[in-house]
PDB file of N, CA and C in Angstrom:
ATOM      1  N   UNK A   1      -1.900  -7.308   9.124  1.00  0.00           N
ATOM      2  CA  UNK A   1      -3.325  -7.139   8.957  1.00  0.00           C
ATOM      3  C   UNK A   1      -3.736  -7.266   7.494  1.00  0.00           C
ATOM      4  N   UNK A   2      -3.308  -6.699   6.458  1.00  0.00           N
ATOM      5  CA  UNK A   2      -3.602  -6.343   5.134  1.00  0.00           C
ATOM      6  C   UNK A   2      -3.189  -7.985   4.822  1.00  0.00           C
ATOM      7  N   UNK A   3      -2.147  -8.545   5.016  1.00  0.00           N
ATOM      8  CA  UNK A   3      -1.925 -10.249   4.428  1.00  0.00           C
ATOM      9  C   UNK A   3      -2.764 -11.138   5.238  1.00  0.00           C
ATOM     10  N   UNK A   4      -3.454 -10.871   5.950  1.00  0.00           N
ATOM     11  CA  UNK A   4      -4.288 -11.635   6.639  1.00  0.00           C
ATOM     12  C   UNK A   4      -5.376 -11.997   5.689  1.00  0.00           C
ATOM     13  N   UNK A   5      -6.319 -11.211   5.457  1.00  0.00           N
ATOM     14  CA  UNK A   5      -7.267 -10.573   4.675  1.00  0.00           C
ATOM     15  C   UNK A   5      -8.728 -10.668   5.269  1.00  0.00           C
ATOM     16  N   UNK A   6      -8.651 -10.488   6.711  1.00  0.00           N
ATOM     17  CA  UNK A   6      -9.959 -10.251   7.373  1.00  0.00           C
ATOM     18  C   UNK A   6     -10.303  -9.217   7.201  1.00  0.00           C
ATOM     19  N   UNK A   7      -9.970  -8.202   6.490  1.00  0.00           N
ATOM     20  CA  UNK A   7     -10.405  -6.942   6.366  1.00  0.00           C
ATOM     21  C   UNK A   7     -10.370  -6.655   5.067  1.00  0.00           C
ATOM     22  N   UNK A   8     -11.111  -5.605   4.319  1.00  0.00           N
ATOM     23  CA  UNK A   8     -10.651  -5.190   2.784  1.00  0.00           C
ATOM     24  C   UNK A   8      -9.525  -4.166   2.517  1.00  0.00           C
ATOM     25  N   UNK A   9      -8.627  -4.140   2.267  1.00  0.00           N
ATOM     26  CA  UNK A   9      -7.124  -3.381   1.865  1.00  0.00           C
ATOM     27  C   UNK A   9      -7.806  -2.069   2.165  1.00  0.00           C
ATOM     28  N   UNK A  10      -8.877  -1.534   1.419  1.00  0.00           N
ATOM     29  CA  UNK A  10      -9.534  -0.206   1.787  1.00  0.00           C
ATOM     30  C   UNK A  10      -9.922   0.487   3.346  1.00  0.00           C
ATOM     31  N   UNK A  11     -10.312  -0.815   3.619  1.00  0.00           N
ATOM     32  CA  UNK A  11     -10.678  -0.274   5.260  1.00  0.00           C
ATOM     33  C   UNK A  11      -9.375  -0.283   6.232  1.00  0.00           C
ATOM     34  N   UNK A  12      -8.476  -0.999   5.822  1.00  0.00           N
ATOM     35  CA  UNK A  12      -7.280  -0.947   6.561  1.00  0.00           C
ATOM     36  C   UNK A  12      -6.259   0.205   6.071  1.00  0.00           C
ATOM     37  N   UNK A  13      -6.143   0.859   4.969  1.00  0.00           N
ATOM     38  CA  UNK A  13      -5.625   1.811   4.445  1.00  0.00           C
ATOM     39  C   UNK A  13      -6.547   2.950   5.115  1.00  0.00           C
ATOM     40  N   UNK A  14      -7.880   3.291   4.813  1.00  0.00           N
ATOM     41  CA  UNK A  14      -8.218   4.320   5.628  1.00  0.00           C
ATOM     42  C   UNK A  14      -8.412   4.346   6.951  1.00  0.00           C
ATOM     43  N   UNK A  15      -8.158   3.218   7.948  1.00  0.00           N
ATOM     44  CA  UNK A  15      -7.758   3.418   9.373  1.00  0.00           C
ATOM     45  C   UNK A  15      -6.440   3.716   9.566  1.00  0.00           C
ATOM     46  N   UNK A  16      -5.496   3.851   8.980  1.00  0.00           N
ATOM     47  CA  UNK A  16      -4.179   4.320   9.060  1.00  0.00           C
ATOM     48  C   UNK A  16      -3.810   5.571   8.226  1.00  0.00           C
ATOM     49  N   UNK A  17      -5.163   5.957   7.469  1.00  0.00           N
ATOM     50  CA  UNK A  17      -4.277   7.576   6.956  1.00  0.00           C
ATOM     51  C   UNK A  17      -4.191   7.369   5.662  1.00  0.00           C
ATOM     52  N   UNK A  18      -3.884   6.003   4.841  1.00  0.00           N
ATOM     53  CA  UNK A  18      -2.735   6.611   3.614  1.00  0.00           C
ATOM     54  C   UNK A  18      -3.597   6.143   2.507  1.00  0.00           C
ATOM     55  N   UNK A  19      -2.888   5.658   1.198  1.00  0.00           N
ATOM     56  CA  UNK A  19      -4.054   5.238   0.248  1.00  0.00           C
ATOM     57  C   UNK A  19      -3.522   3.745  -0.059  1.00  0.00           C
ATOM     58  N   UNK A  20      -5.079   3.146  -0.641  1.00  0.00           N
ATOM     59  CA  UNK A  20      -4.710   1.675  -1.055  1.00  0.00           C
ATOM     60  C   UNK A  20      -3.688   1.493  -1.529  1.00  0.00           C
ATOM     61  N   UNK A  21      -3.199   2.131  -2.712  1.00  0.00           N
ATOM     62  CA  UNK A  21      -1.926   1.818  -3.433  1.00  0.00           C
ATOM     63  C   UNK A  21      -0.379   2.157  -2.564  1.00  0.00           C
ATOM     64  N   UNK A  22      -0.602   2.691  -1.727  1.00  0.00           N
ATOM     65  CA  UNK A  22       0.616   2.661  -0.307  1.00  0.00           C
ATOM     66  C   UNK A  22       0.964   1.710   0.366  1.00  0.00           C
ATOM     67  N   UNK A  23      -0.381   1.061   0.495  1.00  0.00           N
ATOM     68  CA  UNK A  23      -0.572   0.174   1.601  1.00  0.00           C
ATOM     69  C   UNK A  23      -0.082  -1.305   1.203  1.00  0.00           C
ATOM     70  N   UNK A  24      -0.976  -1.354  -0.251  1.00  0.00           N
ATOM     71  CA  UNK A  24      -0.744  -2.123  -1.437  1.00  0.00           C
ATOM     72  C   UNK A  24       1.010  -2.305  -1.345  1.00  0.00           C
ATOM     73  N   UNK A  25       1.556  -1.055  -1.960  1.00  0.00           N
ATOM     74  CA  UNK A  25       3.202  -0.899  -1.897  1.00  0.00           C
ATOM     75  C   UNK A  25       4.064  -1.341  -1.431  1.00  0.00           C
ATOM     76  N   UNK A  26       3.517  -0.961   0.158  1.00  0.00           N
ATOM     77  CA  UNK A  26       4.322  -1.461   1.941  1.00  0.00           C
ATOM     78  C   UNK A  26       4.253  -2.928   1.675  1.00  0.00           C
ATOM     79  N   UNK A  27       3.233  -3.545   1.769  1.00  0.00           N
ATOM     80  CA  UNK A  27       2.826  -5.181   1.436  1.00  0.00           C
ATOM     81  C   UNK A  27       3.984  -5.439   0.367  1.00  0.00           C
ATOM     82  N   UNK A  28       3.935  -5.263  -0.344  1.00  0.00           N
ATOM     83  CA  UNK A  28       5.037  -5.577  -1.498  1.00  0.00           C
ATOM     84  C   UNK A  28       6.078  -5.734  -1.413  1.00  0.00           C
ATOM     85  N   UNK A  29       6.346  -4.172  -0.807  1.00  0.00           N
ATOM     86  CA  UNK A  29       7.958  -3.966  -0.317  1.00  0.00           C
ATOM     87  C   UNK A  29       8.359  -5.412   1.130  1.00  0.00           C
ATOM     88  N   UNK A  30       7.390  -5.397   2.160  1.00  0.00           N
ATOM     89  CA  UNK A  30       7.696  -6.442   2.728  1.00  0.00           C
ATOM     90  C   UNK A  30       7.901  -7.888   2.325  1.00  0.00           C
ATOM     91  N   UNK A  31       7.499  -7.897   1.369  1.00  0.00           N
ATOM     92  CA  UNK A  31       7.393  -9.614   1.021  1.00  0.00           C
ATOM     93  C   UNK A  31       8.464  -9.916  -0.053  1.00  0.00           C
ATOM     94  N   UNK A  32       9.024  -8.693  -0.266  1.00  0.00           N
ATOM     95  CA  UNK A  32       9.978  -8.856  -1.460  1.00  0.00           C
ATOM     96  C   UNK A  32      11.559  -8.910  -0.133  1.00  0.00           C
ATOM     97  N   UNK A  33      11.280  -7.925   0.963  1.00  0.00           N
ATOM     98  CA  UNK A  33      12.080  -8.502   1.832  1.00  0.00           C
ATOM     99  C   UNK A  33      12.536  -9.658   3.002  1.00  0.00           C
ATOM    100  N   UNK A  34      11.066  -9.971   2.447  1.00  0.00           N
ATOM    101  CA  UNK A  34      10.961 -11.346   3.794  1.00  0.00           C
ATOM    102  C   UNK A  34      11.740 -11.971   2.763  1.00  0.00           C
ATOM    103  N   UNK A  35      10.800 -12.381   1.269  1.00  0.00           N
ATOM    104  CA  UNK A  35      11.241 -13.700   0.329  1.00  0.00           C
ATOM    105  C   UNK A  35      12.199 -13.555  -0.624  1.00  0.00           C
ATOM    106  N   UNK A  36      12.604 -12.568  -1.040  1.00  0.00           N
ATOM    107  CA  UNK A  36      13.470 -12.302  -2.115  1.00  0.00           C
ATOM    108  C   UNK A  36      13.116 -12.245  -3.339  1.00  0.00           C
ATOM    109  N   UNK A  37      11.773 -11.924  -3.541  1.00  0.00           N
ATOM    110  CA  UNK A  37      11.171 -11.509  -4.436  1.00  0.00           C
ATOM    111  C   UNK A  37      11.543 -10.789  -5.848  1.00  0.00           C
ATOM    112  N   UNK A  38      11.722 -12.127  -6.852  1.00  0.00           N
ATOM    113  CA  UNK A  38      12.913 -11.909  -8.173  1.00  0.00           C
ATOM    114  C   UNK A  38      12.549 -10.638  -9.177  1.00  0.00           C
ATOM    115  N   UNK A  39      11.330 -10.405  -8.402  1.00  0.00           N
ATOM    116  CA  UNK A  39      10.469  -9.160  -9.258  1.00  0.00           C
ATOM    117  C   UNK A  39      10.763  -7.741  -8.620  1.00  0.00           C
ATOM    118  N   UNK A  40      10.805  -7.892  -7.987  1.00  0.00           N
ATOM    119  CA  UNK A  40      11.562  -6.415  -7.159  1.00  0.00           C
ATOM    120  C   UNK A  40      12.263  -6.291  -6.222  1.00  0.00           C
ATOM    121  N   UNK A  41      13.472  -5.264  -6.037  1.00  0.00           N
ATOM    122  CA  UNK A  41      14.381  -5.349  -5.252  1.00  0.00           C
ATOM    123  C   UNK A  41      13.734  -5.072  -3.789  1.00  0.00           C
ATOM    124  N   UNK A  42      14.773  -5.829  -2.991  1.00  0.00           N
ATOM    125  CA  UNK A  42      14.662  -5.699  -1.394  1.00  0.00           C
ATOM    126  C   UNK A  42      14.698  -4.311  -0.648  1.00  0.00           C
ATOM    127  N   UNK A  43      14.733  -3.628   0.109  1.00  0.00           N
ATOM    128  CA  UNK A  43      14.939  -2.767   0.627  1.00  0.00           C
ATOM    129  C   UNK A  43      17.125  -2.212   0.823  1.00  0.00           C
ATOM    130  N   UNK A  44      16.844  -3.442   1.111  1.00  0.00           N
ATOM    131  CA  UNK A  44      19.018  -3.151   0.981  1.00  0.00           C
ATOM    132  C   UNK A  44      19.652  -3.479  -0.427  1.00  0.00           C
ATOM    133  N   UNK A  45      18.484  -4.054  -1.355  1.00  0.00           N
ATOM    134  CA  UNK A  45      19.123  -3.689  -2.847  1.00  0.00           C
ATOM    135  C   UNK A  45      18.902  -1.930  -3.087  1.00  0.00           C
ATOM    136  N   UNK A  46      17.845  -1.978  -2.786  1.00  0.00           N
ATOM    137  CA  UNK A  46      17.981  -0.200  -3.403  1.00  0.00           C
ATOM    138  C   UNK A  46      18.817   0.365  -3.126  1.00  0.00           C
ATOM    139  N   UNK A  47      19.415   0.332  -1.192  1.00  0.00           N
ATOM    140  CA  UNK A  47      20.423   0.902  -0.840  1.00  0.00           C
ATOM    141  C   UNK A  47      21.996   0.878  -1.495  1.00  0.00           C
ATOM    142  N   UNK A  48      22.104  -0.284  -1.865  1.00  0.00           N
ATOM    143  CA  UNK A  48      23.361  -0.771  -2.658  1.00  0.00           C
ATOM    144  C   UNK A  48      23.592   0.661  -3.201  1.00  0.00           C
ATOM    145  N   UNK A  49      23.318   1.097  -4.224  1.00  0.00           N
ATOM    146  CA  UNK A  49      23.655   2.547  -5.533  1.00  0.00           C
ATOM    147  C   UNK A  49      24.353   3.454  -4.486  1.00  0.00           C
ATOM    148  N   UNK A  50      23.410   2.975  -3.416  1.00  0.00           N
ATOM    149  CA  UNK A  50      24.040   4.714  -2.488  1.00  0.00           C
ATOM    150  C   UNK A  50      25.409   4.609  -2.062  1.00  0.00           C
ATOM    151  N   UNK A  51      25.339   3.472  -1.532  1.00  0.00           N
ATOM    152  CA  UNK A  51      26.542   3.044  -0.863  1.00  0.00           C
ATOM    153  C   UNK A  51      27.891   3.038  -1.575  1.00  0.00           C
ATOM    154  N   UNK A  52      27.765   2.262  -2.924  1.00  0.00           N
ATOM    155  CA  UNK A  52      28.293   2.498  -4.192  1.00  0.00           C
ATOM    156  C   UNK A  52      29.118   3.603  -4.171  1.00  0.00           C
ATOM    157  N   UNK A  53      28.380   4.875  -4.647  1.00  0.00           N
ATOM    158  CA  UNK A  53      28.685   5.592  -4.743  1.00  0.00           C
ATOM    159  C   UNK A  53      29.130   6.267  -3.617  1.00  0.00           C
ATOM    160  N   UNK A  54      28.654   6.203  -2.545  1.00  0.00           N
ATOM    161  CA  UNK A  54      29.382   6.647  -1.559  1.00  0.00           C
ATOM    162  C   UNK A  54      30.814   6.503  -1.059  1.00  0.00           C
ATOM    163  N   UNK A  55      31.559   5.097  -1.265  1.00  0.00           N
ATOM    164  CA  UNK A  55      32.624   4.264  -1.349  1.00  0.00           C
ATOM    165  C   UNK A  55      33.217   5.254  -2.389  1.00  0.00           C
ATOM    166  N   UNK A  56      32.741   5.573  -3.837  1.00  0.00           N
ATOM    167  CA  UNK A  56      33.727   5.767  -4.584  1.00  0.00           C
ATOM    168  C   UNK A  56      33.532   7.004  -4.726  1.00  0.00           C
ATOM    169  N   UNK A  57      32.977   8.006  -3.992  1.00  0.00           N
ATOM    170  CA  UNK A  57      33.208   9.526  -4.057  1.00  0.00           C
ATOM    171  C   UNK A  57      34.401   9.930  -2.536  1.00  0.00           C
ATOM    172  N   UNK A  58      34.571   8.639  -1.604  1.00  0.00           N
ATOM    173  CA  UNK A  58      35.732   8.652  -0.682  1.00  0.00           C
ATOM    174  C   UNK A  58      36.892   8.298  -1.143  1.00  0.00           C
ATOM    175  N   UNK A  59      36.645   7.401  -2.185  1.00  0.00           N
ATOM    176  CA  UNK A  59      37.874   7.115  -2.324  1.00  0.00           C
ATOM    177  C   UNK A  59      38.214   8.085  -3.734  1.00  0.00           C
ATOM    178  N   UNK A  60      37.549   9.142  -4.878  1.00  0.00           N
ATOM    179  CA  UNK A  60      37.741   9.996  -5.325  1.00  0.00           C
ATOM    180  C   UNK A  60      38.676  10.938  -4.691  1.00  0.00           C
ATOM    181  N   UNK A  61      38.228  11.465  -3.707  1.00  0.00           N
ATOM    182  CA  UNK A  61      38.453  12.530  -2.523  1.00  0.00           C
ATOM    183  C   UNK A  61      39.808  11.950  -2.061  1.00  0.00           C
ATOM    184  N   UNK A  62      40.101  10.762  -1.901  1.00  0.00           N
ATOM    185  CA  UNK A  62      41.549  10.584  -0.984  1.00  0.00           C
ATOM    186  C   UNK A  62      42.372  10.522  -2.190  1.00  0.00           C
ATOM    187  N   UNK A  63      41.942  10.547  -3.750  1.00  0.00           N
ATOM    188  CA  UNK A  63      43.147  10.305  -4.259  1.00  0.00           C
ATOM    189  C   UNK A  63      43.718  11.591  -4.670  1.00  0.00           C
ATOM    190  N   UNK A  64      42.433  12.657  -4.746  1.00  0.00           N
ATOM    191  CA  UNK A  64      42.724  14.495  -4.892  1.00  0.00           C
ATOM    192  C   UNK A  64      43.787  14.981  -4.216  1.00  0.00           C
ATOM    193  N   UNK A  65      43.912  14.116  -2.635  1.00  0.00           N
ATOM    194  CA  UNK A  65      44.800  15.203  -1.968  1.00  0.00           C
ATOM    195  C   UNK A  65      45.719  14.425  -1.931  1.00  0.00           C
TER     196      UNK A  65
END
């Protein structure tokens, strides 16, 4: 709806609750995951750190015992 642009970002943000700059956000965040958007990370780049670290606080742990 909001990439369409039959509507103004405002009226579609306050039929759903949240604020322009959310809505604004979500839009962003999607298009950086559809296209790969060199300006901001994807949704499974952010995840990367976690994972990261997740990997190497298991393998911390197996070398303790």
């Amino acid at each position: 709806m909001a990439r369409q642009g039959d509507k103004p970002v405002s009226l579609i943000a306050k039929s759903l609750g949240i604020s322009e700059s959310c809505l604004r956000n979500w839009t962003a965040q999607a298009d950086a995951d559809a296209s790969g958007n060199p300006g901001r990370l994807s949704t499974a780049e952010k995840k990367e750190p976690a994972r990261f670290t997740d990997s190497l606080m298991r393998w911390v742990e197996g070398r303790e015992t």
